[in-house]
N, C-alpha and C. Protein backbone atom coordinates (compact mmCIF):
# COMPACT_ATOMS: atom_id res chain seq x y z
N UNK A 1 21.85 -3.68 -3.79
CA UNK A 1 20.79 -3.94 -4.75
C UNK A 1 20.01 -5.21 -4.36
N UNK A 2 20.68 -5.97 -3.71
CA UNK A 2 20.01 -7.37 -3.61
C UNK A 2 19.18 -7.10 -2.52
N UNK A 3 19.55 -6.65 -1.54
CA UNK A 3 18.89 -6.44 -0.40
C UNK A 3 17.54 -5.53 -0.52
N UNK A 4 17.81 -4.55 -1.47
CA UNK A 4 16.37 -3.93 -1.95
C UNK A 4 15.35 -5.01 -2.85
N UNK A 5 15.87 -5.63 -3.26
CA UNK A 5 15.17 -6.37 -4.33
C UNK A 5 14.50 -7.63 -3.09
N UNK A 6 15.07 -8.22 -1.99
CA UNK A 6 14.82 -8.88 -1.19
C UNK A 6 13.25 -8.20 -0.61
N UNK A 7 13.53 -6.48 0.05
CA UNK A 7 12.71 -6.11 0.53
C UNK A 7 11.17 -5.51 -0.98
N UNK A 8 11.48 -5.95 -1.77
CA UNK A 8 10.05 -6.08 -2.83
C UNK A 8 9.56 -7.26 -2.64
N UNK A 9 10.10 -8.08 -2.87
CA UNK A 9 9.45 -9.65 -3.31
C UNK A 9 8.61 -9.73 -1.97
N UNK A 10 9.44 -9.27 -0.82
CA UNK A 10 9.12 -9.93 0.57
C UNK A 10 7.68 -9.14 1.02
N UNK A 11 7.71 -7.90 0.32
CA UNK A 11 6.47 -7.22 0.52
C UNK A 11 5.33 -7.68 -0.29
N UNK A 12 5.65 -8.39 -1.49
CA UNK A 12 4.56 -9.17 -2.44
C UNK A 12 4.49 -10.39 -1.41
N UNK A 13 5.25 -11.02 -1.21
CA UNK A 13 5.04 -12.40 -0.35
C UNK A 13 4.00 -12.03 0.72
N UNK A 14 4.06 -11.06 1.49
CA UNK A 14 3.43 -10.52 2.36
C UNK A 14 1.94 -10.67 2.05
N UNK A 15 1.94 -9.83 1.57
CA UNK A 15 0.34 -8.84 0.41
C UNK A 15 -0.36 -10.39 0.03
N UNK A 16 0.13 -11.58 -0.51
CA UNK A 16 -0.18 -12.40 -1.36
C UNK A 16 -0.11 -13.89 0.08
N UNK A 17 0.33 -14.07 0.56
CA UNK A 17 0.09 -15.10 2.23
C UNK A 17 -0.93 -14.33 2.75
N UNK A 18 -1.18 -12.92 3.27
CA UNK A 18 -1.72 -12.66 3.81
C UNK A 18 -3.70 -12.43 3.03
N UNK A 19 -3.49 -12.28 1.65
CA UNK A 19 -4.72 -13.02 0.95
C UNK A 19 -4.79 -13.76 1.09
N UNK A 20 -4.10 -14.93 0.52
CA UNK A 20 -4.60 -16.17 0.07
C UNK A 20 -4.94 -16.79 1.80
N UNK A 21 -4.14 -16.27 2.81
CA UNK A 21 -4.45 -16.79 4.21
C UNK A 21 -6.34 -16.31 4.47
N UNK A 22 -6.38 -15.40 4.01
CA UNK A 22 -8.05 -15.35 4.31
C UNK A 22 -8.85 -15.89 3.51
N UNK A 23 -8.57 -16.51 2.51
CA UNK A 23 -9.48 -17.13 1.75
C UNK A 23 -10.65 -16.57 1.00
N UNK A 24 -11.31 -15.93 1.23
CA UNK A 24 -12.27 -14.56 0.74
C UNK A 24 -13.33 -15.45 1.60
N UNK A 25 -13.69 -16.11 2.45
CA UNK A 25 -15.00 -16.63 3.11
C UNK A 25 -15.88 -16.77 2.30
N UNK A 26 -16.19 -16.81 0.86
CA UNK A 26 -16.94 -16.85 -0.29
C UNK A 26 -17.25 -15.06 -0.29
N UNK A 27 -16.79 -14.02 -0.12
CA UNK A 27 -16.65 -12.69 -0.01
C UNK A 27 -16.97 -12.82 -1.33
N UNK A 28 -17.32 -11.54 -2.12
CA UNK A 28 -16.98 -11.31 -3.48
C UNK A 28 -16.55 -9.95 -3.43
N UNK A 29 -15.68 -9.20 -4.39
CA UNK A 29 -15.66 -7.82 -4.06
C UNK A 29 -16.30 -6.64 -4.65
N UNK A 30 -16.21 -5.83 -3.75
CA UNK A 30 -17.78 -4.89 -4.14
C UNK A 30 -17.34 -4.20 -5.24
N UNK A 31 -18.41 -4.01 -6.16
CA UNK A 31 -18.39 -3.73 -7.37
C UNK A 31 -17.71 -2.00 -7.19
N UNK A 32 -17.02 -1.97 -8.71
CA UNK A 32 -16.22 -0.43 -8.75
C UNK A 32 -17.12 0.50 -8.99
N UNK A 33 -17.39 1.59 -8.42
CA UNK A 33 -18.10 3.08 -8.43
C UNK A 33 -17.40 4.15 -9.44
N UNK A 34 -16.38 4.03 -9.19
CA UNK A 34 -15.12 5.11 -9.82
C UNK A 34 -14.63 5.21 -8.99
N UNK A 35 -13.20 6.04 -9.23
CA UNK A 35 -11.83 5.78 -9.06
C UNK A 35 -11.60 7.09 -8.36
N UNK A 36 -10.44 7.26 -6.97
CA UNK A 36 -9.73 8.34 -7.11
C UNK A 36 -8.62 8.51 -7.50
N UNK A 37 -7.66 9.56 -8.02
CA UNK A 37 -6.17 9.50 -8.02
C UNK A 37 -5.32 10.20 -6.98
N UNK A 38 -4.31 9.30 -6.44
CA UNK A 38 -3.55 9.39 -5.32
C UNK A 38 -2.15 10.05 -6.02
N UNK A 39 -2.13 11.38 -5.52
CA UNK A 39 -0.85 11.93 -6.27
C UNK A 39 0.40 12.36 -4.90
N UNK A 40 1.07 12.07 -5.70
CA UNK A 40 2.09 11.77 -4.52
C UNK A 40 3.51 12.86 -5.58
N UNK A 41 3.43 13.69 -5.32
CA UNK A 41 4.41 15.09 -5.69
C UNK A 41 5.96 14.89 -5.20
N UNK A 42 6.07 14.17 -4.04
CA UNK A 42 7.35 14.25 -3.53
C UNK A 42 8.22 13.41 -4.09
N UNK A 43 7.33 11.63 -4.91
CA UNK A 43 7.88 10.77 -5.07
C UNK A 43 7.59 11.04 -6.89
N UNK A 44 7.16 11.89 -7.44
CA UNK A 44 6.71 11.78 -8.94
C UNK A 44 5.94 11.21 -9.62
N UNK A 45 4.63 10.66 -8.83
CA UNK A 45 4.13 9.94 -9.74
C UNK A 45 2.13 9.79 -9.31
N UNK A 46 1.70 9.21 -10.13
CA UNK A 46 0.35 9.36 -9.64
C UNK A 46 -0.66 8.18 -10.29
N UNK A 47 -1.06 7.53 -9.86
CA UNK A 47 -2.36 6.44 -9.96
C UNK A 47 -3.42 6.58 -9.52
N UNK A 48 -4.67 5.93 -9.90
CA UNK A 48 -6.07 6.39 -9.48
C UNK A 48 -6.12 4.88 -9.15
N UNK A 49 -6.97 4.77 -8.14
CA UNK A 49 -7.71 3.64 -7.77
C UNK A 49 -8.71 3.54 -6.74
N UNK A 50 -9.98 2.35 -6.87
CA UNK A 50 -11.23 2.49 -6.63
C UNK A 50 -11.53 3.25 -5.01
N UNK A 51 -12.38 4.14 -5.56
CA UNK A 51 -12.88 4.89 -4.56
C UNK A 51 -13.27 4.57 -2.80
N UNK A 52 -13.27 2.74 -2.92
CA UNK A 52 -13.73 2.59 -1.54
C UNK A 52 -12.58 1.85 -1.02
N UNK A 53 -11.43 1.72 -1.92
CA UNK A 53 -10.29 0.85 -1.53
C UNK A 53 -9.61 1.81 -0.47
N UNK A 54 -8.53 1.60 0.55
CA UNK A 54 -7.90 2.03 1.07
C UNK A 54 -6.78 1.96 0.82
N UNK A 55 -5.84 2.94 0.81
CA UNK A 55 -3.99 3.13 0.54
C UNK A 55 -3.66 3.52 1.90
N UNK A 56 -2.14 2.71 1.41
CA UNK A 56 -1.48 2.86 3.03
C UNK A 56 0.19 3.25 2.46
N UNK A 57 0.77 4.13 2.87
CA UNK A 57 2.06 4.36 2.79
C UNK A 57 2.86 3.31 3.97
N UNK A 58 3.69 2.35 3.35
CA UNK A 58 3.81 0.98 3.89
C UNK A 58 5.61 1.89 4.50
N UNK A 59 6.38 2.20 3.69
CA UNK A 59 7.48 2.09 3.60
C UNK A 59 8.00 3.14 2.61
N UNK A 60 9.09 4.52 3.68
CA UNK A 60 9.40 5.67 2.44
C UNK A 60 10.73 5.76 3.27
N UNK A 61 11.69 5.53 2.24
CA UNK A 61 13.48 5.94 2.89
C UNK A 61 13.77 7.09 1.50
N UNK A 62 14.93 7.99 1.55
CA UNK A 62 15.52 8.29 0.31
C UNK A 62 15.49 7.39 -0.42
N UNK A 63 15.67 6.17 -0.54
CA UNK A 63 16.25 5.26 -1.48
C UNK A 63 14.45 4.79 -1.80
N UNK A 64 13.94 4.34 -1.03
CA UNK A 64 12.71 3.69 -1.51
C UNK A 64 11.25 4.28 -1.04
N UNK A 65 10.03 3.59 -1.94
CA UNK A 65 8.79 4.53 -1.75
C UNK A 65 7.86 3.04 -1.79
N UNK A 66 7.37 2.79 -1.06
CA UNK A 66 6.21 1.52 -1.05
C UNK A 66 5.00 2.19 -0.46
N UNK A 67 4.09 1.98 -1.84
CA UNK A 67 2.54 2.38 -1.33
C UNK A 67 1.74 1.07 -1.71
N UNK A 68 0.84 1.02 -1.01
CA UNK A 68 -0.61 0.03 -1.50
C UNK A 68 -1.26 0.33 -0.98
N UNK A 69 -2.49 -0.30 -2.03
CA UNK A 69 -3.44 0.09 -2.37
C UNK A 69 -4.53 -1.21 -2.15
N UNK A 70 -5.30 -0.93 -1.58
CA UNK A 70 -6.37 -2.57 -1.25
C UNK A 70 -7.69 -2.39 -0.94
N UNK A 71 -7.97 -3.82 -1.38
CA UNK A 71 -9.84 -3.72 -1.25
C UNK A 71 -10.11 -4.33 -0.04
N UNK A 72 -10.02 -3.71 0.73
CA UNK A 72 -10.93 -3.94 2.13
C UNK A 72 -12.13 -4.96 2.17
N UNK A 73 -12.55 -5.50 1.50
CA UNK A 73 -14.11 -5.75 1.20
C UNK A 73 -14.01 -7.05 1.93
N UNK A 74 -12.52 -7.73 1.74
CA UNK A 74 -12.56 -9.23 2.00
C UNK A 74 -12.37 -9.80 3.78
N UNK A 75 -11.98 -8.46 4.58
CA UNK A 75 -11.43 -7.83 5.89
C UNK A 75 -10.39 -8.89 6.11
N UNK A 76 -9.38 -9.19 5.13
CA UNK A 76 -8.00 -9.49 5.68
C UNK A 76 -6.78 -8.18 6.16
N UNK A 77 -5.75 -8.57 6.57
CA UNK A 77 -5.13 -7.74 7.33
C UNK A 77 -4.31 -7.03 5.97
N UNK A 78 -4.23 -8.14 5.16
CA UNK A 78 -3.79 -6.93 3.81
C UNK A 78 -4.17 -7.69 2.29
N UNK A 79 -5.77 -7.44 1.93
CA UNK A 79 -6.29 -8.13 0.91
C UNK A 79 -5.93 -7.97 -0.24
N UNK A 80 -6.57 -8.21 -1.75
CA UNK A 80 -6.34 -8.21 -3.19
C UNK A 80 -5.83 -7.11 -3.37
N UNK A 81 -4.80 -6.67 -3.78
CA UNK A 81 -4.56 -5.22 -4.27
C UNK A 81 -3.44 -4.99 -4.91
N UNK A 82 -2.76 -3.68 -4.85
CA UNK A 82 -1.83 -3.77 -5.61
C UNK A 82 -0.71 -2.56 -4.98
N UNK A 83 0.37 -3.33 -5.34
CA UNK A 83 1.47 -2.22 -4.28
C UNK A 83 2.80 -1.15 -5.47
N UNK A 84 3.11 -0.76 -5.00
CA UNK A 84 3.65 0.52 -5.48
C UNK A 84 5.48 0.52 -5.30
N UNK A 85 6.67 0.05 -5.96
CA UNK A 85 7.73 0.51 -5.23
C UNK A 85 8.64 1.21 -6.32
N UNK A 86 8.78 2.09 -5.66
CA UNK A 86 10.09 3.07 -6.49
C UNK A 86 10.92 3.16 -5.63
N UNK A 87 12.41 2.87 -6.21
CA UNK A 87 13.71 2.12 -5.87
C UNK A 87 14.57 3.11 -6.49
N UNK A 88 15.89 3.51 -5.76
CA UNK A 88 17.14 3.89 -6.19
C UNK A 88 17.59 2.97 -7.20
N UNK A 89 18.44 2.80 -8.50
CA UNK A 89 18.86 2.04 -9.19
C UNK A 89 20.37 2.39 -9.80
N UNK A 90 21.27 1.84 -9.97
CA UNK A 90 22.47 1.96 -10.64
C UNK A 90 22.28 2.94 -11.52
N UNK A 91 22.86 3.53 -12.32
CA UNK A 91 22.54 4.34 -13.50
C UNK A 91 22.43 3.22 -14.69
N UNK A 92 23.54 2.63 -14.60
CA UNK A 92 23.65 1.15 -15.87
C UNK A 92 22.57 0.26 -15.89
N UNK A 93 21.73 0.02 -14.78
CA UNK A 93 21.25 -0.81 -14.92
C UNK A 93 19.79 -0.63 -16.36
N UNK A 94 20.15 -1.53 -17.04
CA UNK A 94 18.67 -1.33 -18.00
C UNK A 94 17.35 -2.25 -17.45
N UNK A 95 16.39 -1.91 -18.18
CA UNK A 95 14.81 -2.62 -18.04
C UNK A 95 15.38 -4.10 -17.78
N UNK A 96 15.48 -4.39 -18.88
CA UNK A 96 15.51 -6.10 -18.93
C UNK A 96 16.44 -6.69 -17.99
N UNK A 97 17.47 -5.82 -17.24
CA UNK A 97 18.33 -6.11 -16.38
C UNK A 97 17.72 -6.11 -15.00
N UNK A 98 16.53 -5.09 -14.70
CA UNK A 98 16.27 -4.79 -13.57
C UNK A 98 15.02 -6.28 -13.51
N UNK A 99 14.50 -6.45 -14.59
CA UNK A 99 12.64 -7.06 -14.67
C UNK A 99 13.59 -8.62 -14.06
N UNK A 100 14.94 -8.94 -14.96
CA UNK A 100 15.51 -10.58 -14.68
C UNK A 100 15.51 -10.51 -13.17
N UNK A 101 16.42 -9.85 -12.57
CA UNK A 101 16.99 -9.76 -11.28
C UNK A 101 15.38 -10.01 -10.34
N UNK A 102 14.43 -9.26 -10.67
CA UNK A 102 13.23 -9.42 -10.10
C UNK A 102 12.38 -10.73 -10.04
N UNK A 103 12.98 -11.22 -11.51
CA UNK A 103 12.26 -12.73 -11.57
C UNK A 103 13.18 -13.62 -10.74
N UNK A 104 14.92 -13.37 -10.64
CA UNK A 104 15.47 -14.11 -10.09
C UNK A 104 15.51 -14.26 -8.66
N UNK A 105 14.83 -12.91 -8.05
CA UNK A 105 14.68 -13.16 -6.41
C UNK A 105 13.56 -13.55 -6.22
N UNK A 106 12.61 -13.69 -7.12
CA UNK A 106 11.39 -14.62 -7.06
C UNK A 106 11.63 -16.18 -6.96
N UNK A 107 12.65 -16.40 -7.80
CA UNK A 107 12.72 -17.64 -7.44
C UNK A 107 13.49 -18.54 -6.37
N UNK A 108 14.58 -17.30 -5.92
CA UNK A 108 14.98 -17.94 -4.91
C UNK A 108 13.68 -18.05 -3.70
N UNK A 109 12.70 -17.17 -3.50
CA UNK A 109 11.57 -17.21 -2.41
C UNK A 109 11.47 -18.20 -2.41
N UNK A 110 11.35 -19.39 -3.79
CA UNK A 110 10.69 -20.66 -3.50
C UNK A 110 8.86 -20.47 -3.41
N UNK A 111 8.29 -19.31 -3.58
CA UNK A 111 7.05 -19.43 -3.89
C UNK A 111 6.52 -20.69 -5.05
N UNK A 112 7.17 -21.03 -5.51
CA UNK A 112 6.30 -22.03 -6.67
C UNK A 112 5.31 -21.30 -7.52
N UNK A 113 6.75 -19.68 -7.89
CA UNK A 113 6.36 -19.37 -9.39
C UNK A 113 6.41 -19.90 -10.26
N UNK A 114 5.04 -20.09 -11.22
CA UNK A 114 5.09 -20.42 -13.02
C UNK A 114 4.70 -19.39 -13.28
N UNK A 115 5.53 -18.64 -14.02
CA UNK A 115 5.24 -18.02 -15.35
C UNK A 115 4.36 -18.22 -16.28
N UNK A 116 3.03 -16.94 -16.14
CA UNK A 116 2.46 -17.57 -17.62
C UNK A 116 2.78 -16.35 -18.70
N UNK A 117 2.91 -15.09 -18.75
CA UNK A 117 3.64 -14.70 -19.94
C UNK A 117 4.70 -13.75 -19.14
N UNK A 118 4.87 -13.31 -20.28
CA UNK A 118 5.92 -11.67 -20.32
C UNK A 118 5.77 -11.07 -21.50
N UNK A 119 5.77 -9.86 -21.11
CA UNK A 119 5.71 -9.06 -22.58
C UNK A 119 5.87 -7.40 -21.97
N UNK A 120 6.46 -7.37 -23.31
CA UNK A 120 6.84 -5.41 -23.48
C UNK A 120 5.24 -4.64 -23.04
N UNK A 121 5.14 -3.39 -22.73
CA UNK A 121 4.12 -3.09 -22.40
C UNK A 121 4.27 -1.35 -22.61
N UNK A 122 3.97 -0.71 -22.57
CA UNK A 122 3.70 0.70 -22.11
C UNK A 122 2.77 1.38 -21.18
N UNK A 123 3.40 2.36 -19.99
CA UNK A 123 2.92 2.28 -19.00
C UNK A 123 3.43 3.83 -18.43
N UNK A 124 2.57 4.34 -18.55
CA UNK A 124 2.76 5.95 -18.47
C UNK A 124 3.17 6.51 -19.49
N UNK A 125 3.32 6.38 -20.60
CA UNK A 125 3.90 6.35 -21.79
C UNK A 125 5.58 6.23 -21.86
N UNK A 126 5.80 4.74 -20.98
CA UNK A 126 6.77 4.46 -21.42
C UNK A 126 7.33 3.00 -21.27
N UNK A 127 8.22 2.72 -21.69
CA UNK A 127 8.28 1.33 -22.30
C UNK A 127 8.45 0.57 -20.80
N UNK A 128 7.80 -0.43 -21.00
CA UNK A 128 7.68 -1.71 -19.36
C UNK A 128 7.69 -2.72 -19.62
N UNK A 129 7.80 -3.63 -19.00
CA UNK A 129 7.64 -5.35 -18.86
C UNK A 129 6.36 -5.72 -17.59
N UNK A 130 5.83 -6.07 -19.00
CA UNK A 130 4.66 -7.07 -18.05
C UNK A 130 5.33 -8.49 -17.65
N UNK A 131 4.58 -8.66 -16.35
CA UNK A 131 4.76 -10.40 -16.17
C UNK A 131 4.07 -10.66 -15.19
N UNK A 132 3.06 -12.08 -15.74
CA UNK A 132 2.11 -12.47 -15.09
C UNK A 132 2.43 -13.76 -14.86
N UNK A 133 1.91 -13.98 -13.52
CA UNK A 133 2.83 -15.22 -13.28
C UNK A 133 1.39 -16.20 -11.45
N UNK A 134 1.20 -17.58 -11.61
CA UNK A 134 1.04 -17.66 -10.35
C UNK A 134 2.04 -18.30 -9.82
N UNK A 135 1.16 -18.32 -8.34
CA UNK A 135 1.94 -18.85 -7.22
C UNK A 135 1.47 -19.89 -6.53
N UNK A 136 2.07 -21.18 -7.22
CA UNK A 136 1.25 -22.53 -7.17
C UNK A 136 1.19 -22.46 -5.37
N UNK A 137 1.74 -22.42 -4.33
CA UNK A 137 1.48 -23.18 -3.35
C UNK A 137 0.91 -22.18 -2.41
N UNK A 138 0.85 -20.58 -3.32
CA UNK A 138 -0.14 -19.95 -2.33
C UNK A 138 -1.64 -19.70 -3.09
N UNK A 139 -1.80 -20.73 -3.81
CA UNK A 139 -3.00 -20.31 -5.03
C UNK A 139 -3.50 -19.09 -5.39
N UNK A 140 -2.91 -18.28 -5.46
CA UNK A 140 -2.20 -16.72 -5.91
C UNK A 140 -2.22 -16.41 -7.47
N UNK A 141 -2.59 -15.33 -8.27
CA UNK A 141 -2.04 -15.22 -9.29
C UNK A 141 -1.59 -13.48 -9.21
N UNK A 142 -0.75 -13.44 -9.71
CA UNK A 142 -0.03 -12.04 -9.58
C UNK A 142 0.38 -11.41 -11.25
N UNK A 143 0.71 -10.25 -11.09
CA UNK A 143 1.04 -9.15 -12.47
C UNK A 143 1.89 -8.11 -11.90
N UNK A 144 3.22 -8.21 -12.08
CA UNK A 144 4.55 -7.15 -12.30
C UNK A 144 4.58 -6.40 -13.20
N UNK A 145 4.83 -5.22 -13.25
CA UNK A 145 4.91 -4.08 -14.64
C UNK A 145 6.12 -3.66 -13.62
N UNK A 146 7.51 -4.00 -14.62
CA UNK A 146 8.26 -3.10 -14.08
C UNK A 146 8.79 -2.02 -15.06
N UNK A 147 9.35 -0.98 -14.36
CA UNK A 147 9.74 0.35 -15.36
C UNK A 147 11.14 0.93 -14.73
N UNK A 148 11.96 1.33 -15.53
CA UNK A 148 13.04 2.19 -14.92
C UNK A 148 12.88 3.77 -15.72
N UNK A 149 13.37 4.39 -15.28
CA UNK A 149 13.18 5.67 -15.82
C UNK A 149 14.76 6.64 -15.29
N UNK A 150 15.70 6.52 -16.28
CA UNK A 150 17.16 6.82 -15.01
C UNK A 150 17.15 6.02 -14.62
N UNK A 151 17.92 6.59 -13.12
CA UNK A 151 18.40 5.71 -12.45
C UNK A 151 17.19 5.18 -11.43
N UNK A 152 16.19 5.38 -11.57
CA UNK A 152 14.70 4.97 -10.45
C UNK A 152 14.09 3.96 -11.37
N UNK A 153 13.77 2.55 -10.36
CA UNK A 153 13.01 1.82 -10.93
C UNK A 153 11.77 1.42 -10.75
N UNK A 154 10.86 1.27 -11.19
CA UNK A 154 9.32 1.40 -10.88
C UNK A 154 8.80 -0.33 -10.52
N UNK A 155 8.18 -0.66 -9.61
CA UNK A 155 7.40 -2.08 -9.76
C UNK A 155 6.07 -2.09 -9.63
N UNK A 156 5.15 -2.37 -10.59
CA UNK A 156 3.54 -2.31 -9.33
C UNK A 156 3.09 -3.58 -10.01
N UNK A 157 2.69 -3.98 -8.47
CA UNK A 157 2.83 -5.77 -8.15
C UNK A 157 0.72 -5.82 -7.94
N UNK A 158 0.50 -6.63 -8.65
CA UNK A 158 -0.95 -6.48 -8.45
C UNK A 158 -1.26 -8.04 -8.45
N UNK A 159 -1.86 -8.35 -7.16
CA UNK A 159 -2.09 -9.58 -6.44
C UNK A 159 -3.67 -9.57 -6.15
N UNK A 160 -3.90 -11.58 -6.44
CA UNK A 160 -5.34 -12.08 -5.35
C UNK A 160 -4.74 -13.22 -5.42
N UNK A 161 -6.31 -13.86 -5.05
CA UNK A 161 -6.54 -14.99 -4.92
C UNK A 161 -6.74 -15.79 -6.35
N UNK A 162 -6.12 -16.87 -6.49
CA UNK A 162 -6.40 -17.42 -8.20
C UNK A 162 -8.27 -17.02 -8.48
N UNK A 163 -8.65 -17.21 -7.71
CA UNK A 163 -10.36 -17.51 -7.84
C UNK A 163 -11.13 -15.55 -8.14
N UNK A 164 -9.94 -14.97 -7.51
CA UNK A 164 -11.15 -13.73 -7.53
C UNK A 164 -10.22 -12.86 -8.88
N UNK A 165 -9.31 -13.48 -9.54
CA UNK A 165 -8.42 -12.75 -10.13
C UNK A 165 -9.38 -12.34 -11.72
N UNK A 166 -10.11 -12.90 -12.22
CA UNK A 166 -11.29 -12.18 -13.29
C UNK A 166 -11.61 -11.51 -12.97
N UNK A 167 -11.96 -11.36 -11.57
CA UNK A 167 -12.70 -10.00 -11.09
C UNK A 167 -12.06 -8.68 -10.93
N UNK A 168 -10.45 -9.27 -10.45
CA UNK A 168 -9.80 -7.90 -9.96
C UNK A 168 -8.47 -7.90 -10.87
N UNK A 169 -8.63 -8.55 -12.45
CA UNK A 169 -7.71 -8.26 -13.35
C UNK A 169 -8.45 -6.89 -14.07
N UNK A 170 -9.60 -6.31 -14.15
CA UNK A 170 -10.18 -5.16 -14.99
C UNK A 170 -9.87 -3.94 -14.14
N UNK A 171 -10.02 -4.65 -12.77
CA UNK A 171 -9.23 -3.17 -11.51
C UNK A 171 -8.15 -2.56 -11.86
N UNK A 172 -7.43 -4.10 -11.38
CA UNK A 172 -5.65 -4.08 -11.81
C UNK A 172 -5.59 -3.32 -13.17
N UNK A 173 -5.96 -3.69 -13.96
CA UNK A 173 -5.77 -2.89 -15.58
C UNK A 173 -6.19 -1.24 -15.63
N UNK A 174 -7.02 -1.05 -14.72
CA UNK A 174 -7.76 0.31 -14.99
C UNK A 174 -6.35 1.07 -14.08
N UNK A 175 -5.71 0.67 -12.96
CA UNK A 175 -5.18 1.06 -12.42
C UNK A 175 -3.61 1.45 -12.86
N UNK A 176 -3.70 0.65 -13.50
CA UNK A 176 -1.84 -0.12 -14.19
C UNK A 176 -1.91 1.58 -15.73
N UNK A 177 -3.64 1.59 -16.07
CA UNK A 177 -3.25 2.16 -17.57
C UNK A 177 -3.42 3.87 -16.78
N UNK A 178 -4.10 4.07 -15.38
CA UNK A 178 -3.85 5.43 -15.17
C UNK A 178 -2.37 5.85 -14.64
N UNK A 179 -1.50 4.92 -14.31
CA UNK A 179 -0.33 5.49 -13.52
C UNK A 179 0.68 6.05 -14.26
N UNK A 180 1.14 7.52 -13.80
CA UNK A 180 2.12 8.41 -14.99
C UNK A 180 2.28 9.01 -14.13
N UNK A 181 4.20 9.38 -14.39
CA UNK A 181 5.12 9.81 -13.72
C UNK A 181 4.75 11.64 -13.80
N UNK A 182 5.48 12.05 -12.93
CA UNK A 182 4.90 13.53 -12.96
C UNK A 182 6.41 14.28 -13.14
N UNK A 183 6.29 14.77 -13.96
CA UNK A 183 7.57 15.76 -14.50
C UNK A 183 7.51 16.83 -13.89
């Protein structure tokens, strides 16, 4: 479990150095057109997001599924966006058990997370934990929605730059309220 939870954070660490490393050059990002939805049948589940962004299937074992999703606009090697992981999980493990463990390998990273909230949420129509949080020393602000459902646990990690994050918190949201599991 730890070692999966290692390979999330490390993929947000990724996604979020590799923004904040480009800086946006004073970029701004190009305004939303509409959305497609990326349905993915094998793994159960489906999200829409902006039509000119690009998705990349990062990482798929039995055990795990990492997709993201990004706005190209800023031409870093992996810009503002937002990533996707569904995880094997204990059967025991509950929400609030899985969301701590997530905050707690955050902090071992040593990113120079603060927390600015948490809260219950609903998210495919079903119960989640929000948590929004930056990342003082990569001037980063980020948003976790995690979900378990069984024994599978859901994360989608939606990252920028502190500066462009008004812009790409209405993305993040449009994106976060289309994603639902497929029965």
């Amino acid at each position: 479990m730890k070692a999966k939870r290692l390979i999330i954070l490390a993929l947000l660490a990724v996604l979020v150095v590799s923004t904040v490393g480009c800086g946006g050059g004073g970029q701004e990002p190009t305004p939303i057109t509409g959305y497609v939805t990326y349905n993915d049948e094998a793994n159960g589940f489906s999200i829409s997001y902006p039509e000119h962004w690009g998705n990349l299937v990062r990482f798929q074992t039995s055990e795990k599924t990492i997709v993201a999703f990004y706005d190209p606009k800023l031409g870093c090697s992996a810009p503002s966006g937002v990533n996707l992981v569904k995880e094997a999980l204990p059967d025991s493990l509950s929400l609030r058990e899985y969301f701590e463990a997530g905050k707690a390998m955050s902090a071992d990273m040593d990113l120079g997370q603060t927390s600015i909230f948490e809260e219950q949420v609903t998210l495919g129509g079903r119960t989640a934990i929000k948590h929004v949080y930056i990342l003082t020393g990569l001037d980063a602000k980020g948003m976790e929605v995690y979900l378990v459902e069984g024994s599978t646990g859901w994360v989608i990690t939606c990252s920028t730059i502190r500066g462009f994050w008004d812009k790409y918190e209405p993305v993040f949201d449009t994106m976060l309220n289309s994603f639902r599991l497929l029965d």
